[in-house]
C-alpha atoms as a PDB file:
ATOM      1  CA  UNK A   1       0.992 -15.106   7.560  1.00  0.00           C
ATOM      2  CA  UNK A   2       0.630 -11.467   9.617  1.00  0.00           C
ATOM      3  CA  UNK A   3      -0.410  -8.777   8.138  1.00  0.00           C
ATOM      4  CA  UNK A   4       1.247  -5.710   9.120  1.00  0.00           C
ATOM      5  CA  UNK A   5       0.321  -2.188   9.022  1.00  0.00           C
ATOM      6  CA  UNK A   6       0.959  -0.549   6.296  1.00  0.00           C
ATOM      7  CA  UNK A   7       2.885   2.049   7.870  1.00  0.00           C
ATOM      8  CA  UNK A   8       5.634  -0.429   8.601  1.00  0.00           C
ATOM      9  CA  UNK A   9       5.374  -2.545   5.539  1.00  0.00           C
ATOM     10  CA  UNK A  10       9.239  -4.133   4.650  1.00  0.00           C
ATOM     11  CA  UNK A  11       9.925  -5.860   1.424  1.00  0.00           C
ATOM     12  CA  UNK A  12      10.632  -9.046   3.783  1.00  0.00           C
ATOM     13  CA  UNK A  13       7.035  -8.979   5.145  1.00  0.00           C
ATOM     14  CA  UNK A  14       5.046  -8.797   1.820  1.00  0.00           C
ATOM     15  CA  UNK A  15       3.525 -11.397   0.904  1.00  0.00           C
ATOM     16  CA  UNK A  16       4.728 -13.095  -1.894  1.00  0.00           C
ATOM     17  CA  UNK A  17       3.018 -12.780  -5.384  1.00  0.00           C
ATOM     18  CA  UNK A  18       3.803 -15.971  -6.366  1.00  0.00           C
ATOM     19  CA  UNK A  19       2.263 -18.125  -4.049  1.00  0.00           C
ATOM     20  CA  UNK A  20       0.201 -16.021  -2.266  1.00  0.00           C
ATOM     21  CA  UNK A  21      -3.517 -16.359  -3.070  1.00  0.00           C
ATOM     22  CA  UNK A  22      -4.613 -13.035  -5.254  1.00  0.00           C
ATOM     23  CA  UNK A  23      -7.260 -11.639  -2.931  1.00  0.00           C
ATOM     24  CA  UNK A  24      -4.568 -11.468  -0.056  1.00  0.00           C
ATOM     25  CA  UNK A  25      -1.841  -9.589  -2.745  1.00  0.00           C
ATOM     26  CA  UNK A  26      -4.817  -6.864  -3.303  1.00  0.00           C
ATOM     27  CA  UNK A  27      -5.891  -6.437   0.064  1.00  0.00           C
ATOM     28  CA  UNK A  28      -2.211  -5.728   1.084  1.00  0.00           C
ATOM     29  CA  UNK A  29      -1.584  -3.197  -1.983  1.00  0.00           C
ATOM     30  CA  UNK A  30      -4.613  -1.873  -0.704  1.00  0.00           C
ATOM     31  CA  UNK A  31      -3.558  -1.588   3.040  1.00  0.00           C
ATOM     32  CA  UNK A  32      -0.339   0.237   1.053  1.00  0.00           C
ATOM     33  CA  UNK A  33      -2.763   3.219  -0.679  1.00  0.00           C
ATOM     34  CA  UNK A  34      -4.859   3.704   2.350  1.00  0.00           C
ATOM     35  CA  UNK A  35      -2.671   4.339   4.825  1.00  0.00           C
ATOM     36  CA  UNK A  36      -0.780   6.838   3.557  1.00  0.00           C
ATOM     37  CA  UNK A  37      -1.069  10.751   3.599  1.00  0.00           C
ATOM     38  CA  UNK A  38      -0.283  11.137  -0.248  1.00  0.00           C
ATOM     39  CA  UNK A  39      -1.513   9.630  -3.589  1.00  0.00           C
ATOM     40  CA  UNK A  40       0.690   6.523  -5.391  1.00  0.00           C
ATOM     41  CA  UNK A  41       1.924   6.160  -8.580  1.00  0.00           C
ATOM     42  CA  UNK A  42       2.982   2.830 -10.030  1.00  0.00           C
ATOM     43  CA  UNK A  43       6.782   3.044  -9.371  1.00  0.00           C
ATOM     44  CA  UNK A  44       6.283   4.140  -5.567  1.00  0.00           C
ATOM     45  CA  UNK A  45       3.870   0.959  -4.576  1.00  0.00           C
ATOM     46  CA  UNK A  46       6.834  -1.205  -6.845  1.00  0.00           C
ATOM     47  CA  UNK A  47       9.033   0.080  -4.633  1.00  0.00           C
ATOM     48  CA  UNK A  48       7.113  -0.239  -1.227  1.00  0.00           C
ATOM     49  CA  UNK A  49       6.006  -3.969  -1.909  1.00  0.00           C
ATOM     50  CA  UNK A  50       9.148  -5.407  -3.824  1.00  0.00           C
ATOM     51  CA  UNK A  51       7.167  -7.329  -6.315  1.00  0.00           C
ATOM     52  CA  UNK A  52       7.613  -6.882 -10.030  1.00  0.00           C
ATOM     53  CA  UNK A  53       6.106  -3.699 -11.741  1.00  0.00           C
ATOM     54  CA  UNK A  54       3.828  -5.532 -14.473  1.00  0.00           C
ATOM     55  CA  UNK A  55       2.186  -7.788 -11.112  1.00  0.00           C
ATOM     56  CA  UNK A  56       1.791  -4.304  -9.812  1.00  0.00           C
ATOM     57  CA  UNK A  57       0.563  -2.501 -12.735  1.00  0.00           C
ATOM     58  CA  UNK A  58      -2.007  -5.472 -13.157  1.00  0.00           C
ATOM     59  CA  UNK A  59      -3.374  -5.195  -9.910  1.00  0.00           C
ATOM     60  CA  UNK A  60      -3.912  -1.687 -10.067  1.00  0.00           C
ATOM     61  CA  UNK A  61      -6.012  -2.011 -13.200  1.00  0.00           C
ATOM     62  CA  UNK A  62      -8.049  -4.762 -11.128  1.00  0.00           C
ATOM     63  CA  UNK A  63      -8.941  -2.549  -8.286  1.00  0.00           C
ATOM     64  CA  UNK A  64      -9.175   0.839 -10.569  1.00  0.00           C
ATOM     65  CA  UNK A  65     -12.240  -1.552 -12.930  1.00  0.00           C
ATOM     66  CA  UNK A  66     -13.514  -2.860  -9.408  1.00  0.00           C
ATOM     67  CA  UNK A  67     -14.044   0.805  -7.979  1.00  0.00           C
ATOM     68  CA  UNK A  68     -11.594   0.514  -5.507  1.00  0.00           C
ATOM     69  CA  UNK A  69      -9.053   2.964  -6.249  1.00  0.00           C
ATOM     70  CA  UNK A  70      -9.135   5.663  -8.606  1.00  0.00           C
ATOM     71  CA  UNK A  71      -6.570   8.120 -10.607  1.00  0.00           C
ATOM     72  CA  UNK A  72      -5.697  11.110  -9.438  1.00  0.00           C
ATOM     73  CA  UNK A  73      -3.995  14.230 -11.064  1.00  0.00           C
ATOM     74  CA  UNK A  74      -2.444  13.618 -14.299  1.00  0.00           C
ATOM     75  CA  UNK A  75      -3.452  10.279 -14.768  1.00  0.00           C
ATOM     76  CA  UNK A  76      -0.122   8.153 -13.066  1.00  0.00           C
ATOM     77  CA  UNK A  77      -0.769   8.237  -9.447  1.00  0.00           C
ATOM     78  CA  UNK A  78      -3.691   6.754  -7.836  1.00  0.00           C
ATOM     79  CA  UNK A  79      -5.673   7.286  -4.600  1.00  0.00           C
ATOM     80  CA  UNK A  80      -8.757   5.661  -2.699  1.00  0.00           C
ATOM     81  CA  UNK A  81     -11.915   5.363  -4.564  1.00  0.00           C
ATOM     82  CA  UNK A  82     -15.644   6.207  -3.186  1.00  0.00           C
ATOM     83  CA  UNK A  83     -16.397   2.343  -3.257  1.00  0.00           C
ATOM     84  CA  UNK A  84     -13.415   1.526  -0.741  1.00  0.00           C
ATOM     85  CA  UNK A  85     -14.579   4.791   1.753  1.00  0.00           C
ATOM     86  CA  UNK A  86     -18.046   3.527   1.446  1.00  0.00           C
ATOM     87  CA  UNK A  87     -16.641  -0.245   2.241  1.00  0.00           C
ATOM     88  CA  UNK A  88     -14.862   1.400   4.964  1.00  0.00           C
ATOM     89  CA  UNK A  89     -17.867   3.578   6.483  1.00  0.00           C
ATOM     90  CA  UNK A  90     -19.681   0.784   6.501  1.00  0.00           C
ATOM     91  CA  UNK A  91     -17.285  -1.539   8.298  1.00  0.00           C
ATOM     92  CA  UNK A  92     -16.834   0.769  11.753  1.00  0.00           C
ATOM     93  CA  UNK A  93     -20.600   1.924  11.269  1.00  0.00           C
ATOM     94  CA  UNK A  94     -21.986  -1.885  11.650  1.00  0.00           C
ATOM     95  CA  UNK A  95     -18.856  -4.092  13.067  1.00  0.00           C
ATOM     96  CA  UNK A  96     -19.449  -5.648  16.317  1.00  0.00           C
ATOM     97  CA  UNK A  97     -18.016  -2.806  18.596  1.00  0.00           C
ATOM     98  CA  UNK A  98     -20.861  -0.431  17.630  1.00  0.00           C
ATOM     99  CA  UNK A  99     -23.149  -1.659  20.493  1.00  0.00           C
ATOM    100  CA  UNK A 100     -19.954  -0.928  22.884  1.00  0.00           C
ATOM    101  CA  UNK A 101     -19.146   2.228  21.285  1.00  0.00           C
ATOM    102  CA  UNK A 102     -22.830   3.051  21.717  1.00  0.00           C
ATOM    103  CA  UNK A 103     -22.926   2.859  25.460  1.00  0.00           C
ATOM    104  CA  UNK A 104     -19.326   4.787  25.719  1.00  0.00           C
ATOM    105  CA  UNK A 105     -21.511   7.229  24.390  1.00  0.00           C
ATOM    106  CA  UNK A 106     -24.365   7.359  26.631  1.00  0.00           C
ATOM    107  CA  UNK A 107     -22.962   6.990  29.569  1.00  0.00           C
ATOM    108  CA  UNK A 108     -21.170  10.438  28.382  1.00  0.00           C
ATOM    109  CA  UNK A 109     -24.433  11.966  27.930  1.00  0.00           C
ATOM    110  CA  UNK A 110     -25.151  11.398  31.479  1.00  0.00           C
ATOM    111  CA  UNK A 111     -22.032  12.878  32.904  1.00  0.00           C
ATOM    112  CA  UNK A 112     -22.212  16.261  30.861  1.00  0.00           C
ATOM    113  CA  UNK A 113     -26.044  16.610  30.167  1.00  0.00           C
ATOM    114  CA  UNK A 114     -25.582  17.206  26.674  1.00  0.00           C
ATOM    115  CA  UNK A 115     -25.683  15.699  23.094  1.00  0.00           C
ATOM    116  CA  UNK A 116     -22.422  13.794  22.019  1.00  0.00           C
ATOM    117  CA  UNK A 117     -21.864  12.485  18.785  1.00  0.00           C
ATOM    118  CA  UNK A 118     -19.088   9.705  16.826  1.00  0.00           C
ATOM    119  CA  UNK A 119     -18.189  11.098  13.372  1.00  0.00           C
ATOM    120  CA  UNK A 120     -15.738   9.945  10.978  1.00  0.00           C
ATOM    121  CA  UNK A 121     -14.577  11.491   7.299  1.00  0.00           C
ATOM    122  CA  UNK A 122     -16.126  10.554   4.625  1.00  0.00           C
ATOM    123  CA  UNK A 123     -15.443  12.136   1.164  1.00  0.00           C
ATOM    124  CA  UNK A 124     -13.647  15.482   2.842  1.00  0.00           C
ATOM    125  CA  UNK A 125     -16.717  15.897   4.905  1.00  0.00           C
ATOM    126  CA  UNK A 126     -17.441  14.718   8.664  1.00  0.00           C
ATOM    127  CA  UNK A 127     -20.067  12.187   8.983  1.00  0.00           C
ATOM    128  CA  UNK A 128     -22.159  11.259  11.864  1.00  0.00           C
ATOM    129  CA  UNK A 129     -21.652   7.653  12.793  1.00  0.00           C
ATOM    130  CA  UNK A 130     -23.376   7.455  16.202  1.00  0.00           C
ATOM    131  CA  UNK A 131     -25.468  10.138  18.470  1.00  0.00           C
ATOM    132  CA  UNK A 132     -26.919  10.020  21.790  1.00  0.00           C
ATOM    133  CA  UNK A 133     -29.269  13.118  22.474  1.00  0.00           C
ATOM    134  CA  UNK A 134     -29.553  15.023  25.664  1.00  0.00           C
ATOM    135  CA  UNK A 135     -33.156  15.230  27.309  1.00  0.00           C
ATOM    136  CA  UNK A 136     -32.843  18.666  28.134  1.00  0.00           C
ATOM    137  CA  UNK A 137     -35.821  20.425  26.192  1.00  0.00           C
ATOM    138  CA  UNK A 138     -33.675  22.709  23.989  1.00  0.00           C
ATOM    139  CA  UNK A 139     -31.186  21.001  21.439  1.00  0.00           C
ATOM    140  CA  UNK A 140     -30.650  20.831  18.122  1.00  0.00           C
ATOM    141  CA  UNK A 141     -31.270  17.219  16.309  1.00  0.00           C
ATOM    142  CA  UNK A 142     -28.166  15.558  13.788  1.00  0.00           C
ATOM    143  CA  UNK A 143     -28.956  11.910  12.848  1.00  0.00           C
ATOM    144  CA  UNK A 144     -26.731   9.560  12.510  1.00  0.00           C
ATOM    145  CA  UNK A 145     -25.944   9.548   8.454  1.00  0.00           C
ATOM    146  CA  UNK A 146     -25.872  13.427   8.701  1.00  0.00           C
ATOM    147  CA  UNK A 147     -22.825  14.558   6.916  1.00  0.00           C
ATOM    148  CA  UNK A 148     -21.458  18.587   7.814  1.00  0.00           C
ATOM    149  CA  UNK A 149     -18.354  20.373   6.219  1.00  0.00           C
ATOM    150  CA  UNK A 150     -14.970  19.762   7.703  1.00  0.00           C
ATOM    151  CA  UNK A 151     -13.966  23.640   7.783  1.00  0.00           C
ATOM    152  CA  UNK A 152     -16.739  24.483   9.795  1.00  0.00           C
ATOM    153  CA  UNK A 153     -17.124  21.705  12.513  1.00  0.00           C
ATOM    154  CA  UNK A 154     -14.879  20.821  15.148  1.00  0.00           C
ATOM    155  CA  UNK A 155     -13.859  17.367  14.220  1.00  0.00           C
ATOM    156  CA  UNK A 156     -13.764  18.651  10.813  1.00  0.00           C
ATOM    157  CA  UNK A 157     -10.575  20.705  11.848  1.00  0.00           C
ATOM    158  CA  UNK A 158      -9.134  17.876  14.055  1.00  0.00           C
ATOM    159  CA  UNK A 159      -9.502  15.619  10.638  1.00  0.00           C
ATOM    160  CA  UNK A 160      -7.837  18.569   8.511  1.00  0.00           C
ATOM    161  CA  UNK A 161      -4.988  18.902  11.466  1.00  0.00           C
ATOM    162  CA  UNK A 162      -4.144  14.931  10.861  1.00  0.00           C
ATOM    163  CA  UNK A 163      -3.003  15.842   7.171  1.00  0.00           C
ATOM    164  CA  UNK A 164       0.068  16.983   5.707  1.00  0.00           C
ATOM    165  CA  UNK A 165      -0.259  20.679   4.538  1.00  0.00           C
ATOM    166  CA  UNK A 166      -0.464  19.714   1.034  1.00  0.00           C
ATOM    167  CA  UNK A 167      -3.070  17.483   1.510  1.00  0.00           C
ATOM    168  CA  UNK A 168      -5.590  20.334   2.828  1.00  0.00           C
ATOM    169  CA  UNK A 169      -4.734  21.874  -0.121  1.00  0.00           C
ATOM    170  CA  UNK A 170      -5.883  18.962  -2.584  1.00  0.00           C
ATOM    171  CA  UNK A 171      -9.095  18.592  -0.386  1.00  0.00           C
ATOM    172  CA  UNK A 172      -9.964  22.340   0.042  1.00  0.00           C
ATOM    173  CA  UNK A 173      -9.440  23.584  -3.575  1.00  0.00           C
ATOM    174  CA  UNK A 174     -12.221  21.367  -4.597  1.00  0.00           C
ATOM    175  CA  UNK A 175     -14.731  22.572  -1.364  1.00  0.00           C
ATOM    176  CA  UNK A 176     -15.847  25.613  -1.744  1.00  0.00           C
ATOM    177  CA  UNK A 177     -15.661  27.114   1.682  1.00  0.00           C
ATOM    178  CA  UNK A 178     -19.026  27.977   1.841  1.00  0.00           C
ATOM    179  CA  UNK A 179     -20.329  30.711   4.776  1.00  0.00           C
ATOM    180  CA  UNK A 180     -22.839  28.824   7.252  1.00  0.00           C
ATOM    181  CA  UNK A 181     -22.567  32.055   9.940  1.00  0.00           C
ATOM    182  CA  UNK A 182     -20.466  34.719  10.266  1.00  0.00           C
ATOM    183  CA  UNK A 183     -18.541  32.901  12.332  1.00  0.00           C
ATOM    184  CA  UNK A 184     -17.414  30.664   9.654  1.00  0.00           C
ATOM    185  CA  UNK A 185     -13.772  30.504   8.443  1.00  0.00           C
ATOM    186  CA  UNK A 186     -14.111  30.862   4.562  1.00  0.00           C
ATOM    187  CA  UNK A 187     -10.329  31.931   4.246  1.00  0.00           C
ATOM    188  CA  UNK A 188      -7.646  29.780   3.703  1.00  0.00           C
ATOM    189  CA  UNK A 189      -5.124  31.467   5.539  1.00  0.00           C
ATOM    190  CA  UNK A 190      -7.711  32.048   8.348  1.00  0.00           C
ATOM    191  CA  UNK A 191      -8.743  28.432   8.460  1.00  0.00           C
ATOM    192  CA  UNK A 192      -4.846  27.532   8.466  1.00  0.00           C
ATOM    193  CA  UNK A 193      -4.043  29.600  11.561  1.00  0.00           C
ATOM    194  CA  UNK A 194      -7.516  28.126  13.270  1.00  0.00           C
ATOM    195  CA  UNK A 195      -5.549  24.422  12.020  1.00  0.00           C
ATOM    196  CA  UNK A 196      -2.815  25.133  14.159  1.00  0.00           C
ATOM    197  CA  UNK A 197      -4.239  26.522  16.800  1.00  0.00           C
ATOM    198  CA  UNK A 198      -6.261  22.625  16.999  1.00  0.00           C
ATOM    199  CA  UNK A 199      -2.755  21.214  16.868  1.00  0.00           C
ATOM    200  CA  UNK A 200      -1.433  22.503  19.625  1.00  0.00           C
ATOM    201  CA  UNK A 201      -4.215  22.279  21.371  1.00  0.00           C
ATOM    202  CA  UNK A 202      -5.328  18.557  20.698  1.00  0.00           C
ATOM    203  CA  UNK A 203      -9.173  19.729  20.549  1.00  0.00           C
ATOM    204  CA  UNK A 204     -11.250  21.949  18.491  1.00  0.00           C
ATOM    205  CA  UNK A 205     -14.462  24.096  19.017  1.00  0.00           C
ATOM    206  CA  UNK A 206     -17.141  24.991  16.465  1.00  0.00           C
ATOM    207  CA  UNK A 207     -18.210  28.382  18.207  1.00  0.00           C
ATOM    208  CA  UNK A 208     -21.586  28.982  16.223  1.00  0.00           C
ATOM    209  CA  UNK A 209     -19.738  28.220  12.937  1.00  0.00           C
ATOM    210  CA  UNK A 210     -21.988  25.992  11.388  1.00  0.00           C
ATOM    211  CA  UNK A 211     -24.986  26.616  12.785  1.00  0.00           C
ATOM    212  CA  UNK A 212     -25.806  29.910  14.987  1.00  0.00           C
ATOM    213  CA  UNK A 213     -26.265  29.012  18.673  1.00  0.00           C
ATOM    214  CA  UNK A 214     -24.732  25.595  18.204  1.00  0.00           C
ATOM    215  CA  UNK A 215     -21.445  25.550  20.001  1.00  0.00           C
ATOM    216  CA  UNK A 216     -19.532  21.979  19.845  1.00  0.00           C
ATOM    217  CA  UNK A 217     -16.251  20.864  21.600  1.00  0.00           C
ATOM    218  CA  UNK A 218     -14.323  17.371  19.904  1.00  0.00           C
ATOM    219  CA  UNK A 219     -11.358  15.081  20.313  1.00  0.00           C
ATOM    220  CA  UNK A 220     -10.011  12.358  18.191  1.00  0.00           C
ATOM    221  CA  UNK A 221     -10.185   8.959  19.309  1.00  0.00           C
ATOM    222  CA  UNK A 222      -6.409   7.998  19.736  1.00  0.00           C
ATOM    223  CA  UNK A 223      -5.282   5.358  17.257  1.00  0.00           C
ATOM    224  CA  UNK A 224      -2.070   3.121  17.415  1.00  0.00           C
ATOM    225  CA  UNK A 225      -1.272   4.084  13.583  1.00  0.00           C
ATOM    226  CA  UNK A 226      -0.643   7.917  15.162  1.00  0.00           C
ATOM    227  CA  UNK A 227      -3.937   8.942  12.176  1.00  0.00           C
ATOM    228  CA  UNK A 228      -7.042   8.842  14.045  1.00  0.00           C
ATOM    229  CA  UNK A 229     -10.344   8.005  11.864  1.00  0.00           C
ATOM    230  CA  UNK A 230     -13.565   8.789  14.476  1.00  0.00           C
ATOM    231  CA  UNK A 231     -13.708  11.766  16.494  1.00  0.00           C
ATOM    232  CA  UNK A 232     -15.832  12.624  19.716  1.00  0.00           C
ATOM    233  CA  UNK A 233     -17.829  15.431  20.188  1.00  0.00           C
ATOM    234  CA  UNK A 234     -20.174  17.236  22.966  1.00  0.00           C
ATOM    235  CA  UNK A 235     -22.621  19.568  20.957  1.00  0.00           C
ATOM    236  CA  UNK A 236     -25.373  22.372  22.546  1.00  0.00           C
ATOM    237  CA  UNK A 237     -27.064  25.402  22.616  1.00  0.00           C
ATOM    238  CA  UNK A 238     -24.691  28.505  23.191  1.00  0.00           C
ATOM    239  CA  UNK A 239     -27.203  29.607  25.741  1.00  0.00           C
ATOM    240  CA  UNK A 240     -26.155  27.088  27.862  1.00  0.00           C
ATOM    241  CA  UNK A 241     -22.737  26.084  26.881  1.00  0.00           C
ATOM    242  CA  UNK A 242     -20.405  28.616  26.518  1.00  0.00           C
ATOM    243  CA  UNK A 243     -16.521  28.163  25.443  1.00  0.00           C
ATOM    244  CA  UNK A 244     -15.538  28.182  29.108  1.00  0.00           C
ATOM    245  CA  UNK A 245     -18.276  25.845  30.020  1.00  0.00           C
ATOM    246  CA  UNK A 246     -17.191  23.558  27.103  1.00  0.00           C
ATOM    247  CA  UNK A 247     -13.470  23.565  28.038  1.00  0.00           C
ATOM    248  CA  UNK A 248     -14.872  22.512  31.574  1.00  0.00           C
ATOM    249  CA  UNK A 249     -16.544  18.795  29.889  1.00  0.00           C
ATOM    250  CA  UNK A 250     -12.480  18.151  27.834  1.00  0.00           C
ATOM    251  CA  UNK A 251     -11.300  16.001  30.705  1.00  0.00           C
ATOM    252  CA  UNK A 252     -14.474  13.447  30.899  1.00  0.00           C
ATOM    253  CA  UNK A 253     -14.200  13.909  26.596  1.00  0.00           C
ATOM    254  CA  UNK A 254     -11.006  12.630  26.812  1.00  0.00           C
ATOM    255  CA  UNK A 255     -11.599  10.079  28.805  1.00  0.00           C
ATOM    256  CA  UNK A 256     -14.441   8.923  27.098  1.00  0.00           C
ATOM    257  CA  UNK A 257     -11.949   9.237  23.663  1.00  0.00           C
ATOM    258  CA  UNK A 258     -10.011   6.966  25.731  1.00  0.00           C
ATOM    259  CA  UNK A 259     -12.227   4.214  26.482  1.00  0.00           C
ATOM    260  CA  UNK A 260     -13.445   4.456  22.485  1.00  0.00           C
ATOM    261  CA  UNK A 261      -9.977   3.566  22.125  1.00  0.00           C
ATOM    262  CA  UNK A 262      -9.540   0.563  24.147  1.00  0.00           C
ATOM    263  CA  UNK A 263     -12.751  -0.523  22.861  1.00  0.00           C
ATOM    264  CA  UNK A 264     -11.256  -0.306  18.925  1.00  0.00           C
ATOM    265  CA  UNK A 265      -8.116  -2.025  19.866  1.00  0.00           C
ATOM    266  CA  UNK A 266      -9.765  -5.068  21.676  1.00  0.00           C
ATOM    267  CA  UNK A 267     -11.664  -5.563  18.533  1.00  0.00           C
ATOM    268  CA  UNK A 268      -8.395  -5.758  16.542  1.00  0.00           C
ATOM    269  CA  UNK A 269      -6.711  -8.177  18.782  1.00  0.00           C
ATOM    270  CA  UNK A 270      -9.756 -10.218  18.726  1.00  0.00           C
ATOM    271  CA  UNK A 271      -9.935 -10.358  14.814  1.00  0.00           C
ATOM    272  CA  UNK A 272      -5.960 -11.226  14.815  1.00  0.00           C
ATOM    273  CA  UNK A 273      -6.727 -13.794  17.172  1.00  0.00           C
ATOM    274  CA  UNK A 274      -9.233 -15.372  15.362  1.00  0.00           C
ATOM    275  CA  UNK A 275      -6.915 -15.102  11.725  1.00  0.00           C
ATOM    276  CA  UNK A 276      -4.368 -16.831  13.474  1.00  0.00           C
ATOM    277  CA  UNK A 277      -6.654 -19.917  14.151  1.00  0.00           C
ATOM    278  CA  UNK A 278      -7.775 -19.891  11.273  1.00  0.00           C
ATOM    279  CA  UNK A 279      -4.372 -19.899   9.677  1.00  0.00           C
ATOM    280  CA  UNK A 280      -2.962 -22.316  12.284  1.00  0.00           C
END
C-alpha cells in the first residue's frame, strides 16, 4: 500500500481500518495532524479519513495516553504533542542524510568564509541541528542543540512566514517577546510587518537582533509539501558582515538550500523504494 502525503489524503487512499494492521491506521491519522497548519477536532479527521467516528475517537485516545498528540483549546481539538516533535527532531537530526547534509554545509563555509548553521523548529523556537564554524579568529560559537527565539532570528521569521496568520497568533501569545537588543522586534504589529517583508522577499536577516554584533542571513530549504521544516543560515560578526555584504553570499545560500534539498528528497525516494520491496 502507498502512503500518501497528507496534504493530498482522499477517502479512496486511506487505508482501511478493517484490515489494515493498527500501527499503519495511527501512523496515517498521524501523517493527517502533522501536516496541517491548524489543530483537529474529532469530526474534521472523521471526515478527512472516511472511517467511522468511534475507530477515530479510539485512536485518538491511544496516541493522546501514548504522548503523541495532545488537546488543545477547549478540550475537542487536538494538535502534536512534545513526544512526536521530539520523535521528529530526532529523526532528521540522526537519519542517514546527516553526514551528506554535513558536507553541504562545509563546503559552504569555504565559499563565504563564515559560520553556517541547519536549524529546524522545535516547540515555537529555532533549533540548531548542524553547524560548521568559520576559522576566522573572531566569531561567535552556537552548538548544535542550541535552541534561540523565532521572533528574533532569521529562520525564526522564515518559520513564522510558513504559517497561517492565526497560527502566529496561537504561538506568539504564549512567547513572551522578550528584548535581546534594541534591535529586537517585541511588537506584534512590528514583527508582522518584518513577516511580510520575509515573504516577499524569500529570506530573512537577524541585524544584531538577538545578539549585538551578530548579523545572520537564512533561507528555507525548499520542500515538495510547499512547508519547509530546516532552514539555512550564514551567521558573523557585524564588523565584517554588513547587510549589503550578507545580501552578496544569498545566491551561493540558495544554492546550497538547493542541494539540501535534493539531498532530502533522494532520501525519501530511497525509503519508498525500499517499502515497496518490502511490501512486494
Amino acid at each position: 500500500m502507498r502512503l500518501v502525503q497528507p496534504n493530498s489524503i482522499s477517502t479512496a487512499e486511506m487505508p482501511d481500518p478493517d484490515t489494515e494492521s493498527p500501527a499503519l491506521r495511527q501512523f496515517v491519522l498521524l501523517e493527517a495532524v502533522a501536516a496541517r497548519d491548524q489543530l483537529f477536532s474529532l469530526q474534521s479527521l472523521t471526515e478527512i479519513t472516511g472511517w467511522p467516528k468511534p475507530t477515530v475517537h479510539r485512536m485518538l485516545g491511544q496516541l493522546e495516553k501514548a504522548g503523541l498528540i495532545q488537546r488543545e483549546g477547549d478540550g475537542r481539538h487536538y494538535g502534536i504533542a512534545p513526544r512526536l516533535r521530539r520523535l521528529a527532531l530526532n529523526l532528521v537530526s540522526h537519519d542517514t542524510l546527516a553526514s551528506a547534509r554535513h558536507r553541504v554545509l562545509r563546503q559552504l563555509v569555504s565559499e563565504l568564509g563564515e559560520s553556517c548553521n541547519l536549524t529546524t523548529m522545535v516547540d515555537g523556537e529555532v533549533m540548531y541541528l548542524d553547524r560548521v564554524e568559520t576559522v576566522a579568529p573572531l566569531r561567535f560559537y552556537l552548538q548544535p542543540g542550541s535552541r534561540v527565539p523565532a521572533h528574533c532570528s532569521a529562520t525564526g521569521k522564515l518559520f513564522l512566514a510558513q504559517m497561517s496568520a492565526a497560527q502566529r497568533r496561537r504561538l506568539l501569545a504564549h512567547a513572551e517577546l522578550e528584548r535581546y537588543t534594541e534591535k529586537t522586534l517585541v511588537q506584534l504589529e512590528a514583527l508582522e510587518q518584518e513577516i511580510e517583508q520575509v515573504k516577499n522577499d524569500g529570506f530573512a536577516i537577524d541585524n544584531e537582533e538577538f545578539l549585538p554584533g551578530l548579523l545572520c542571513l537564512a533561507v528555507l530549504v525548499p520542500d515538495a509539501s510547499g512547508r519547509s521544516s530546516l532552514g539555512l543560515a550564514v551567521q558573523a560578526p557585524i564588523l565584517r558582515f554588513t547587510p549589503a555584504r550578507a545580501k552578496e553570499c544569498l545566491p551561493a545560500l540558495q544554492k546550497a538550500a538547493q542541494a539540501l534539498a535534493r539531498i532530502q528528497g533522494e532520501g525519501h525516494i530511497e525509503s519508498h523504494s525500499a517499502s515497496e520491496v518490502t511490501h512486494s
